[in-house]
Protein backbone atom coordinates (compact mmCIF):
# COMPACT_ATOMS: atom_id res chain seq x y z
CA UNK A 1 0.00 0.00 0.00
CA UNK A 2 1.27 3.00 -0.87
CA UNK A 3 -0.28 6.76 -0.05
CA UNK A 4 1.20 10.10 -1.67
CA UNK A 5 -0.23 13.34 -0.60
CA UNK A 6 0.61 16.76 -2.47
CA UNK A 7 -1.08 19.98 -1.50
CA UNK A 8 -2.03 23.25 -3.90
CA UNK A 9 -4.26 25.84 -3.25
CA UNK A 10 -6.10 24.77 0.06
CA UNK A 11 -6.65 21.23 -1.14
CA UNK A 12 -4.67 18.41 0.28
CA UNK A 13 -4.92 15.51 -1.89
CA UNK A 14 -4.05 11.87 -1.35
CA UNK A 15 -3.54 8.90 -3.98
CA UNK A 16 -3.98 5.64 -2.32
CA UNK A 17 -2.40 3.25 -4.33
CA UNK A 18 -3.41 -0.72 -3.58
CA UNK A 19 -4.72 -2.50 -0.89
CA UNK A 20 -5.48 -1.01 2.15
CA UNK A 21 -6.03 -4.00 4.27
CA UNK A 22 -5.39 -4.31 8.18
CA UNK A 23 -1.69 -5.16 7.99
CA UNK A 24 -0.98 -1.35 5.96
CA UNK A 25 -3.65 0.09 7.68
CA UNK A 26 -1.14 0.83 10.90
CA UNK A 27 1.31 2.13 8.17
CA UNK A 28 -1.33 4.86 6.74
CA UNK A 29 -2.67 6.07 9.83
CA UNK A 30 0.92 7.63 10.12
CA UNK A 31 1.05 8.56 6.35
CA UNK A 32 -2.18 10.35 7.18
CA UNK A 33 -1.02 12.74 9.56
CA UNK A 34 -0.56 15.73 7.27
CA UNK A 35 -3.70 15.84 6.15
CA UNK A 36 -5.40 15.77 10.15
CA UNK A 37 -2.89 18.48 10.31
CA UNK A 38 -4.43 20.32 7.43
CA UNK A 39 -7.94 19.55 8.14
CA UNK A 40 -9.16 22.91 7.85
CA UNK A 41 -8.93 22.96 4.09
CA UNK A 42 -10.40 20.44 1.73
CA UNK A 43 -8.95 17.02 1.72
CA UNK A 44 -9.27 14.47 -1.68
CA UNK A 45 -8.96 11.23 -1.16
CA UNK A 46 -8.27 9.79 -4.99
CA UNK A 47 -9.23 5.99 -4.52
CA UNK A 48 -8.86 5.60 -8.70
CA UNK A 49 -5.80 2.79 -7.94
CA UNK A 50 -7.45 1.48 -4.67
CA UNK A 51 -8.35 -1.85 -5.37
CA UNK A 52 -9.33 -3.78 -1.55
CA UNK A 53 -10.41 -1.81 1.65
CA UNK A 54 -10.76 -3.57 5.21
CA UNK A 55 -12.78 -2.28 8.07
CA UNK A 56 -9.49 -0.96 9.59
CA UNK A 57 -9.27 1.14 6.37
CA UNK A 58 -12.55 2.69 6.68
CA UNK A 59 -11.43 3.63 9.74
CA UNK A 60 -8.96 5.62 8.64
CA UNK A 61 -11.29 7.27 6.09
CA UNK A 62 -13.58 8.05 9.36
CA UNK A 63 -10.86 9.50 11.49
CA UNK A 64 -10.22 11.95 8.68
CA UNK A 65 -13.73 12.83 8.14
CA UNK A 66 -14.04 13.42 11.91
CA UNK A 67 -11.28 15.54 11.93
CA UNK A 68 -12.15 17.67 8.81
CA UNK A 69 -15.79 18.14 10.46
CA UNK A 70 -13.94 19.20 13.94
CA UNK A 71 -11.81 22.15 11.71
CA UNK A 72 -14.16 23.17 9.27
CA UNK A 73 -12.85 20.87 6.46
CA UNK A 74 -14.53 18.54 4.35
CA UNK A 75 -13.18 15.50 2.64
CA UNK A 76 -14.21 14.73 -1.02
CA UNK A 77 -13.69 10.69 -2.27
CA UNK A 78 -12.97 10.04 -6.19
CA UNK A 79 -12.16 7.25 -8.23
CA UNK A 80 -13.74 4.75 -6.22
CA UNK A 81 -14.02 1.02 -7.94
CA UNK A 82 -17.67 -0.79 -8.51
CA UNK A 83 -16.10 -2.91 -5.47
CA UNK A 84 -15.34 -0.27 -3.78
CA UNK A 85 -18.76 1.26 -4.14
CA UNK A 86 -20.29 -1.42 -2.98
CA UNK A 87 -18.32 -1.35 0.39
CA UNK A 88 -19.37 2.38 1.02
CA UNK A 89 -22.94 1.66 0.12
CA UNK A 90 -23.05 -1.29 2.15
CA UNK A 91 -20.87 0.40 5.26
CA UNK A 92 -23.26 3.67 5.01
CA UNK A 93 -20.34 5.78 3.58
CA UNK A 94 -21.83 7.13 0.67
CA UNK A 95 -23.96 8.89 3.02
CA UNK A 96 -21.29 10.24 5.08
CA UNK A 97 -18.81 11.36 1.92
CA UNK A 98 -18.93 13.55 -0.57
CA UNK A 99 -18.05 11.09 -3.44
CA UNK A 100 -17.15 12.56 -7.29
């Protein structure tokens, strides 16, 4: 799993790359930290090469959300796969994300 984030004009923006499964999940949670940091702005989360996500992954996506909410953020999910999809409508996600 792999997780780059760039930044440009008040949007934070992370490419998850691969399979964000409980093992990596421990190893994102720290890649994450500049963007709780930067909460206050908007925060993409580009899941177009995202191919598996585990419970302990949507956790991440929730402690982010959370966060944004607390600082007057908001976080805004593209790319997501039809498997992917399916997870967020089963998990109630798509209700809780702004998805593009």
């Amino acid at each position: 799993m792999e997780i780059f984030i760039t930044q440009s004009d008040g949007t934070m923006t992370a490419r998850l790359v691969g399979r964000l499964d409980t093992p990596a999940a421990a190893e994102v949670s720290q890649k994450v930290q500049p963007l709780l940091d930067n909460a206050d702005q908007t925060i993409v989360l580009d899941c177009s090469e995202l191919t598996y996500i585990s419970s302990s992954g949507l956790r991440i996506f929730l402690t982010i959300r959370k966060a944004a909410v607390a600082q007057g953020g908001k976080v805004v999910i593209e790319g997501l796969s039809t498997e992917i999809r399916q997870v967020f409508m089963m998990t109630g996600f798509l209700q809780l994300f702004e998805i593009v």
